[in-house]
Protein backbone atom coordinates (compact mmCIF):
# COMPACT_ATOMS: atom_id res chain seq x y z
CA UNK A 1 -216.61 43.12 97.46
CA UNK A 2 -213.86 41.83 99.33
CA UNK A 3 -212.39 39.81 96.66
CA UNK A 4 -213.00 43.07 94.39
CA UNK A 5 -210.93 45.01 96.50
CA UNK A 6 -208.18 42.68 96.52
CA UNK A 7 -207.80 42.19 92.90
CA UNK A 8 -207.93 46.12 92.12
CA UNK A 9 -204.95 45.62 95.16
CA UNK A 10 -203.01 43.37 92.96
CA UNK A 11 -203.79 45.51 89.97
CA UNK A 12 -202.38 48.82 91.53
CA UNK A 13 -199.27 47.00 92.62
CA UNK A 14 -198.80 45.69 89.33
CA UNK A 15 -198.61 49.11 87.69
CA UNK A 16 -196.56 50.17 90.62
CA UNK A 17 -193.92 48.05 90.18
CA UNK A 18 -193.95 48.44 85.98
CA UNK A 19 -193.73 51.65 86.67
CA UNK A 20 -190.86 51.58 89.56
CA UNK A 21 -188.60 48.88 87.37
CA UNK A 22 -189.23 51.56 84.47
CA UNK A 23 -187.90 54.19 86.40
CA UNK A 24 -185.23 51.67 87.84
CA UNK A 25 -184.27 50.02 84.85
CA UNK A 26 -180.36 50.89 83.53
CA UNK A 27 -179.99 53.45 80.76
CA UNK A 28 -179.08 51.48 77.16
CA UNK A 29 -176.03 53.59 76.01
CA UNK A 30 -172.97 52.87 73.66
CA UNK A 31 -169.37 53.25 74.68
CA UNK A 32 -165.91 53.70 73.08
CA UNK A 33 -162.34 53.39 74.33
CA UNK A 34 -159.77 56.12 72.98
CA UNK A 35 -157.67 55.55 70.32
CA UNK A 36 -153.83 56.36 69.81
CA UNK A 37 -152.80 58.42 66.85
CA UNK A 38 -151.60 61.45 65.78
CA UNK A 39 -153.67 64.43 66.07
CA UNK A 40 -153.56 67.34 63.77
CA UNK A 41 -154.29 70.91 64.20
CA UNK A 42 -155.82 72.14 60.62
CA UNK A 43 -156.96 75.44 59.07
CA UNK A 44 -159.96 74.26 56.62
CA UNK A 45 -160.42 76.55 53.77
CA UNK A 46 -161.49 75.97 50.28
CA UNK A 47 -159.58 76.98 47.27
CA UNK A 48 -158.74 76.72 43.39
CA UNK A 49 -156.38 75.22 40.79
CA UNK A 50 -154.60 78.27 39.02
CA UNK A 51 -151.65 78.76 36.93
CA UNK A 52 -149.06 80.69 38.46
CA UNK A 53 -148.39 82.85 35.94
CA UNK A 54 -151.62 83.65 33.73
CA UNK A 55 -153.28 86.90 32.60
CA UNK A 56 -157.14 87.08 31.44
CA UNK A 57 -158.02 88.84 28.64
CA UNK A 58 -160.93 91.26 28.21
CA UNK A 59 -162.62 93.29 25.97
CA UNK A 60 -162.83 96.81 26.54
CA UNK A 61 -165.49 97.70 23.83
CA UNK A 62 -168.86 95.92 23.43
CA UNK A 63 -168.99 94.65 19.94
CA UNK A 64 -169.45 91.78 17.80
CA UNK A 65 -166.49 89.24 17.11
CA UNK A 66 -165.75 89.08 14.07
CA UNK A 67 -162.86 86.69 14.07
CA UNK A 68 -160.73 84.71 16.64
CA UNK A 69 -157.05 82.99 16.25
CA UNK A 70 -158.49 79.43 17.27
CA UNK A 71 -155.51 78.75 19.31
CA UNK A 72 -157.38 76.90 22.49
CA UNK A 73 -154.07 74.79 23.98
CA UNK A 74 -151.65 76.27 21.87
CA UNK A 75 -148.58 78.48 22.62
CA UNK A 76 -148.71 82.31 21.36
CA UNK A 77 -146.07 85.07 21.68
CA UNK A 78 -146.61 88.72 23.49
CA UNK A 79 -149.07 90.34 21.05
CA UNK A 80 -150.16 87.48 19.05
CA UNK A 81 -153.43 89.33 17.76
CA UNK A 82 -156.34 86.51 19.76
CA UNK A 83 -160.14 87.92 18.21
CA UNK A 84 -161.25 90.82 16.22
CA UNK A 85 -163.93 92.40 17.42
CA UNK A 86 -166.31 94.78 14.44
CA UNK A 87 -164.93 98.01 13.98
CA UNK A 88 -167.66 99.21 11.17
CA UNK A 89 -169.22 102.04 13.59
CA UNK A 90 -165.30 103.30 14.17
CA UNK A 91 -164.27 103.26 10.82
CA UNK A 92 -167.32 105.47 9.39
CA UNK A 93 -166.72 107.72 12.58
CA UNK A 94 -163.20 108.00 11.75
CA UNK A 95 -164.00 108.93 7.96
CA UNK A 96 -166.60 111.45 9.10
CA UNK A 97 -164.00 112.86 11.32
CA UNK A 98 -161.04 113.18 8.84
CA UNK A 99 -163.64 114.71 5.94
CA UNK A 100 -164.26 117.52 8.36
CA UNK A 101 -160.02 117.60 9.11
CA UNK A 102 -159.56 118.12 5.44
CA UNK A 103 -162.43 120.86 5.36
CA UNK A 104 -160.99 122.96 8.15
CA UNK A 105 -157.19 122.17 6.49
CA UNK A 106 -159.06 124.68 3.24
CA UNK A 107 -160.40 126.61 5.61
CA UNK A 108 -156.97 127.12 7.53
CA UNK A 109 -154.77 127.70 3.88
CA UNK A 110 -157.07 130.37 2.93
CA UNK A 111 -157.13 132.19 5.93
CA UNK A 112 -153.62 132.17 5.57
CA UNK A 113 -153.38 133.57 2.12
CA UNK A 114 -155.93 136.60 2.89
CA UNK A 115 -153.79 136.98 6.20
CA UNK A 116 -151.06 137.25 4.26
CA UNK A 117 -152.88 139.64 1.78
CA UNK A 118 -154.06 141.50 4.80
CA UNK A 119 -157.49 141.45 3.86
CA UNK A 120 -158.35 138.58 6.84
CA UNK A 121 -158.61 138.93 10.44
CA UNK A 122 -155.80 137.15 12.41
CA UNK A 123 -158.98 136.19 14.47
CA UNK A 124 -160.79 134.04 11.69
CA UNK A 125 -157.01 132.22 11.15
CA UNK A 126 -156.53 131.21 14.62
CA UNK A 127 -159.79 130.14 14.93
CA UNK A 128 -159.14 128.03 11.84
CA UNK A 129 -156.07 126.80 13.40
CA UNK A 130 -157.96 125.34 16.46
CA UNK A 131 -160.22 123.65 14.30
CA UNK A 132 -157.38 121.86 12.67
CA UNK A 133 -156.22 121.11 15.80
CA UNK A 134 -159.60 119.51 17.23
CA UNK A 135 -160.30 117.62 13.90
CA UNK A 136 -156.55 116.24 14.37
CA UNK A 137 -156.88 114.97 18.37
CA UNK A 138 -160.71 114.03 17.30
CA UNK A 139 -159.02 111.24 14.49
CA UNK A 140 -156.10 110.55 16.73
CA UNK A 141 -158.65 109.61 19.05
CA UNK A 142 -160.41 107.38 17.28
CA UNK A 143 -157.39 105.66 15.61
CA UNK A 144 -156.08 104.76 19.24
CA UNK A 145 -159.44 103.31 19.72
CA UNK A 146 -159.27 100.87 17.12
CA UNK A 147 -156.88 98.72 18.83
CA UNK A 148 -158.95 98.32 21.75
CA UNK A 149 -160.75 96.21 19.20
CA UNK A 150 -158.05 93.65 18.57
CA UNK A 151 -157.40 91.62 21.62
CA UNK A 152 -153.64 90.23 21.65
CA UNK A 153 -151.72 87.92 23.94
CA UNK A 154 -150.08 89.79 26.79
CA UNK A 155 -147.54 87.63 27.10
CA UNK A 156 -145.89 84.52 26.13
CA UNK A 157 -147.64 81.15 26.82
CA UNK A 158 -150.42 78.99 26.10
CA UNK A 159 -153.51 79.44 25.87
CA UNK A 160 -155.54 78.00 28.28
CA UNK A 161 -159.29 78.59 27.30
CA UNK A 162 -161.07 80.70 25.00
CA UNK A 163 -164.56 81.68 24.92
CA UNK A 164 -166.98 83.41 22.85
CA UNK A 165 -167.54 82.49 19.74
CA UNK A 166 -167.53 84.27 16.18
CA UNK A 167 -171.08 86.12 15.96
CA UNK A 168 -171.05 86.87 19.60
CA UNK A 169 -171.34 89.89 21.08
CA UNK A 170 -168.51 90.36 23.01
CA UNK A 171 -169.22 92.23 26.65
CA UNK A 172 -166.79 94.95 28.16
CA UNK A 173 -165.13 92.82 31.38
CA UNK A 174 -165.86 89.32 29.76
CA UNK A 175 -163.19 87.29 29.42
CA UNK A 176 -162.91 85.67 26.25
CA UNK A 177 -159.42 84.01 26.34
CA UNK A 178 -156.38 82.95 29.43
CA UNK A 179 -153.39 83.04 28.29
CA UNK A 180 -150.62 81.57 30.87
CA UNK A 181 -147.92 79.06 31.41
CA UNK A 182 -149.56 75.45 32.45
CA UNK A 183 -146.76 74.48 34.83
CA UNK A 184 -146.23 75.08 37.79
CA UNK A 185 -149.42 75.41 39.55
CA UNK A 186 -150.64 76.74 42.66
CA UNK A 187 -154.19 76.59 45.21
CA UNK A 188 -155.54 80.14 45.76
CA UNK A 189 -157.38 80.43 48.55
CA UNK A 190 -159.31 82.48 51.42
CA UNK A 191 -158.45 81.81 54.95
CA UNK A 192 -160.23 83.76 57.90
CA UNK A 193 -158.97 86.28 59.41
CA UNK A 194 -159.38 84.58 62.80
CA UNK A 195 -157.17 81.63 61.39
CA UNK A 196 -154.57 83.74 59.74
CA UNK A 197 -151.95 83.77 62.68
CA UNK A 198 -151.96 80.34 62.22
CA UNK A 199 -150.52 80.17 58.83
CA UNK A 200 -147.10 80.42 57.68
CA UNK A 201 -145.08 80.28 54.44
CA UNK A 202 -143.62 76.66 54.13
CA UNK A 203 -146.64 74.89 56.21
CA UNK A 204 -147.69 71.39 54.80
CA UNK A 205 -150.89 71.12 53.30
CA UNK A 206 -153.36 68.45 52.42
CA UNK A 207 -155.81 68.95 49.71
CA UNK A 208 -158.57 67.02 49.14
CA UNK A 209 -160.53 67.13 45.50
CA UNK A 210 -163.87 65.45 44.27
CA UNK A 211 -162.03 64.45 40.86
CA UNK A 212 -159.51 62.01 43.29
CA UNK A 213 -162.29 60.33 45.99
CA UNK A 214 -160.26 58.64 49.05
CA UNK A 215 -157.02 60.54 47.87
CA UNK A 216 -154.69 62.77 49.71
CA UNK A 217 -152.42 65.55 47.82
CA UNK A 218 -150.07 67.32 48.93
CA UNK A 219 -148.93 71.09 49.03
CA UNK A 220 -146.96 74.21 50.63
CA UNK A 221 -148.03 77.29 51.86
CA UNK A 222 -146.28 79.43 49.43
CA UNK A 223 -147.61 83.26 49.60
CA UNK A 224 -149.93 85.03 52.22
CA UNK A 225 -151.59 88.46 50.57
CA UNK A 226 -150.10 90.99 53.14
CA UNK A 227 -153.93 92.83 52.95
CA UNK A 228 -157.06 91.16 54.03
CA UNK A 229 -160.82 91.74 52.40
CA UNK A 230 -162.71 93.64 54.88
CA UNK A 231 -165.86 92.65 53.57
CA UNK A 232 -165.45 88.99 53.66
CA UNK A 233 -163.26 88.94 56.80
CA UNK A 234 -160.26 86.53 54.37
CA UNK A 235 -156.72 86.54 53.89
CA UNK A 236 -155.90 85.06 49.95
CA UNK A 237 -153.31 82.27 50.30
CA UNK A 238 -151.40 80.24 47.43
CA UNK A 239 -150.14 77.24 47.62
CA UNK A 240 -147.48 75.78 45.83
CA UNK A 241 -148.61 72.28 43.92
CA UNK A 242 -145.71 69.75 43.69
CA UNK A 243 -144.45 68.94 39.84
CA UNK A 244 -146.37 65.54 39.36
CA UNK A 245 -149.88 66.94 40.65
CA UNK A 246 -152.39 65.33 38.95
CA UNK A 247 -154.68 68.22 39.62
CA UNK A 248 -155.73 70.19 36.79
CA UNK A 249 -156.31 74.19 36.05
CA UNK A 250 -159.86 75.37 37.13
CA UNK A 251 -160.51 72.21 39.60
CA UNK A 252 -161.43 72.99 43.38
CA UNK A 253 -160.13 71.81 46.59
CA UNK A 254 -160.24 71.49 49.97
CA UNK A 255 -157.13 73.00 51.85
CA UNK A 256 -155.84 71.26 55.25
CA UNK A 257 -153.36 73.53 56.73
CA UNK A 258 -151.36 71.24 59.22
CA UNK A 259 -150.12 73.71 61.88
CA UNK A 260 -149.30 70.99 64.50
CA UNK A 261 -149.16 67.61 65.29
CA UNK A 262 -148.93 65.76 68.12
CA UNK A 263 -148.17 62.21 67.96
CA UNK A 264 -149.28 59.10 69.66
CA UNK A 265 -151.74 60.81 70.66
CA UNK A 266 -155.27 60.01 73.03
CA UNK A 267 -157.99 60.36 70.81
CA UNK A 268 -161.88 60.54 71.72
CA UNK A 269 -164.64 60.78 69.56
CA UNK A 270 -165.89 64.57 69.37
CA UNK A 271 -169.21 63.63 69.98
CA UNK A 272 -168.83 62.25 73.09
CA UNK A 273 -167.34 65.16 74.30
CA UNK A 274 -169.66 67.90 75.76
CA UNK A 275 -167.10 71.21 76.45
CA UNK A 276 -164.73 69.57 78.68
CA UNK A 277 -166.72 66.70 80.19
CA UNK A 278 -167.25 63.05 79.24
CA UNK A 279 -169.34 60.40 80.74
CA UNK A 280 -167.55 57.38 81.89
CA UNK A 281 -168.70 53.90 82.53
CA UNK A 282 -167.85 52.40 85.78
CA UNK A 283 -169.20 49.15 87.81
CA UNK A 284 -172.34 49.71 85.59
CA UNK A 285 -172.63 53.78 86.01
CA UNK A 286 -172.17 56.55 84.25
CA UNK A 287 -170.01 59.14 86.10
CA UNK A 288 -169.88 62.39 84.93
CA UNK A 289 -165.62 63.43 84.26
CA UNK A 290 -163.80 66.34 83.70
CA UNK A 291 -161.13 66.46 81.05
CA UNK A 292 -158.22 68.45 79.63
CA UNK A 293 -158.17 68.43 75.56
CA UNK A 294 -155.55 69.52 73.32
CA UNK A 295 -156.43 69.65 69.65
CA UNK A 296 -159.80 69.44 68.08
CA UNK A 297 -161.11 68.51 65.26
CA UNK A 298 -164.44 67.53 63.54
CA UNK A 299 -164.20 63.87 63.99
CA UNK A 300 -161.84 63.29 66.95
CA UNK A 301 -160.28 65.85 70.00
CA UNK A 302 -157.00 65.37 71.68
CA UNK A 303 -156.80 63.96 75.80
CA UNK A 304 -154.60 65.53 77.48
CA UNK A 305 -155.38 64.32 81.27
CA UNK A 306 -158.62 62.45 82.75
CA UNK A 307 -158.70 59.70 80.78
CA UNK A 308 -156.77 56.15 80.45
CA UNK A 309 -156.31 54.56 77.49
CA UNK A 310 -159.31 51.59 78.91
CA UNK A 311 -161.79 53.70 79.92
CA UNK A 312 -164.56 53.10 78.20
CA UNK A 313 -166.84 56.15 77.28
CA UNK A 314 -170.20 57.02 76.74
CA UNK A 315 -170.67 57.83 72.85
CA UNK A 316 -172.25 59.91 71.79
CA UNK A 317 -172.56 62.70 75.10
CA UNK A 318 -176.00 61.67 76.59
CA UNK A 319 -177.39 64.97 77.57
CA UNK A 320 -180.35 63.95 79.52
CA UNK A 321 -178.24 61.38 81.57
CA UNK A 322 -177.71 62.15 85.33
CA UNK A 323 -174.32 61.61 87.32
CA UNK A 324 -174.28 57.69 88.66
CA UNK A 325 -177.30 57.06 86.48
CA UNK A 326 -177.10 52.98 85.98
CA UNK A 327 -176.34 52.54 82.48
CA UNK A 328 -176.23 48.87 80.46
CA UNK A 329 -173.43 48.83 77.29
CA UNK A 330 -175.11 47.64 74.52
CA UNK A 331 -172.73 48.46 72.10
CA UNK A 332 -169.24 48.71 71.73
CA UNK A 333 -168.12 51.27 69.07
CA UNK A 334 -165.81 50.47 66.67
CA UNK A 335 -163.33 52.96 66.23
């Protein structure tokens, strides 16, 4: 019994001390020293490739196309007729219409001659009259109607893309070609309204584009649309493109509006920062440090004060680590 009770001694100090050089043992955690750079305030917003002159053009009447100027990529003059759309049901309303004009026209010289016979009533000739009148605004109408079914070039330029194709019904608010100049070219895009005091004509901008991985473009604030959208809370933005962009119409990018840099600047990663605090190592704790930050951005934020240039910090913030916890660096993060 006695030798029982000793070894279930042994046993419990065992687990005791596992369990106290658990509870003992240093935190592993991963550290980084600041870099020096320049930091970079930025606007982010997303935007598009466009002419900056261009028009769309639309029909106004749902009908079939019956014919189109196959002129993708080549340059047209103001009114350069574009498509044809069917006119059939216009042209048999239009004769309909101007066989009851020529009826009423009889109708409206005899009523004349019996007027002037004075056997007619000068109430069956004016109402003769009107009807030659109606039957008159009625084909007028229709005639003006008919050109809604041509669709021409609004201006000079080139045009850019057509769509639709002969067959096709072509749907009121469609647009079937875009006719425009291809140079220059400008980014049109929505900023929020919480990040529009920060813009300003003649800002440098980077843009960033899936068709040029790993490069970096370059543009200028140009134009700021003086009247938000309500709804989505945006300010529209163009941006002027430089001459030898290699970005193309219709291609989207991402817009960097630089509104300030500060250079040489002390850089920490932005996920070791928790609000305004970063963990430290020192003589093998972590100490919990208060700092003053300057710009921020996704990957990096600006030290102001609290920091030196060798201190080496805990990366990412360890949120379940206490003040003077012991800590052991087992990585150093490249940066």
């Amino acid at each position: 019994m006695r030798w029982m009770r000793l070894g279930m001694g042994l046993a419990a100090a065992a687990v005791a001390a596992a369990a106290g050089w658990q509870f003992f043992r240093p935190s592993k955690v991963s550290v980084v020293a600041p870099m020096r750079g320049d930091a970079a305030e930025i606007v982010y917003a997303s935007g598009v490739v466009e002419p900056l002159v261009w028009a769309k053009v639309t029909p106004v009447e749902r009908e079939r196309i019956v014919a189109h100027c196959n002129c993708e990529g080549q340059r047209v003059e103001k009114g350069h007729v574009l498509a044809r759309l069917d006119t059939s049901q216009v042209d048999a309303m239009i004769a309909a219409l101007k066989a009851r004009l020529n009826l009423s026209r009889e109708e409206y010289r005899r009523q004349s001659v019996l007027s002037e016979r004075n056997v007619g009533s000068q109430q069956a000739l004016d109402r003769a009259r009107a009807e030659v009148v109606q039957f008159e605004s009625l084909v007028a109408g229709q005639q003006a109607r008919l050109e809604g079914y041509v669709l021409r070039a609004p201006g000079d330029g080139v045009v850019l893309r057509r769509d639709g194709e002969v067959g096709e019904v072509a749907e009121p608010g469609t647009g079937l070609f875009w006719v425009g100049e291809p140079t220059p070219l400008i980014v049109t895009a929505d900023v929020n309204e919480e990040d529009i005091p920060r813009v300003s004509v003649g800002q440098r901008t980077l843009l960033r584009s899936d068709a040029f991985p790993g490069r970096t473009l370059e543009a200028t604030v140009d134009r700021i649309t003086p009247k938000g959208d309500p709804v989505t809370k945006a300010y529209r933005v163009r941006f002027r493109l430089p001459e030898d962009t290699p970005l193309r119409i219709g291609m989207s990018t991402d817009v960097n509006v630089v509104v300030r840099v500060a250079p040489n600047a002390r850089i920490v990663p932005t996920v070791a920062v928790d609000g305004d605090r970063v963990f430290v190592v020192e003589n093998g704790e972590a100490r919990l440090r208060t700092i003053r930050t300057g710009i921020r951005g996704p990957a990096g934020i600006e030290v102001l004060s609290g920091l030196g240039d060798d201190t080496r910090i805990v990366s990412p913030f360890p949120a379940q680590l206490a003040d003077r916890a012991r800590v052991a660096v087992t990585a150093v993060t490249p940066r």
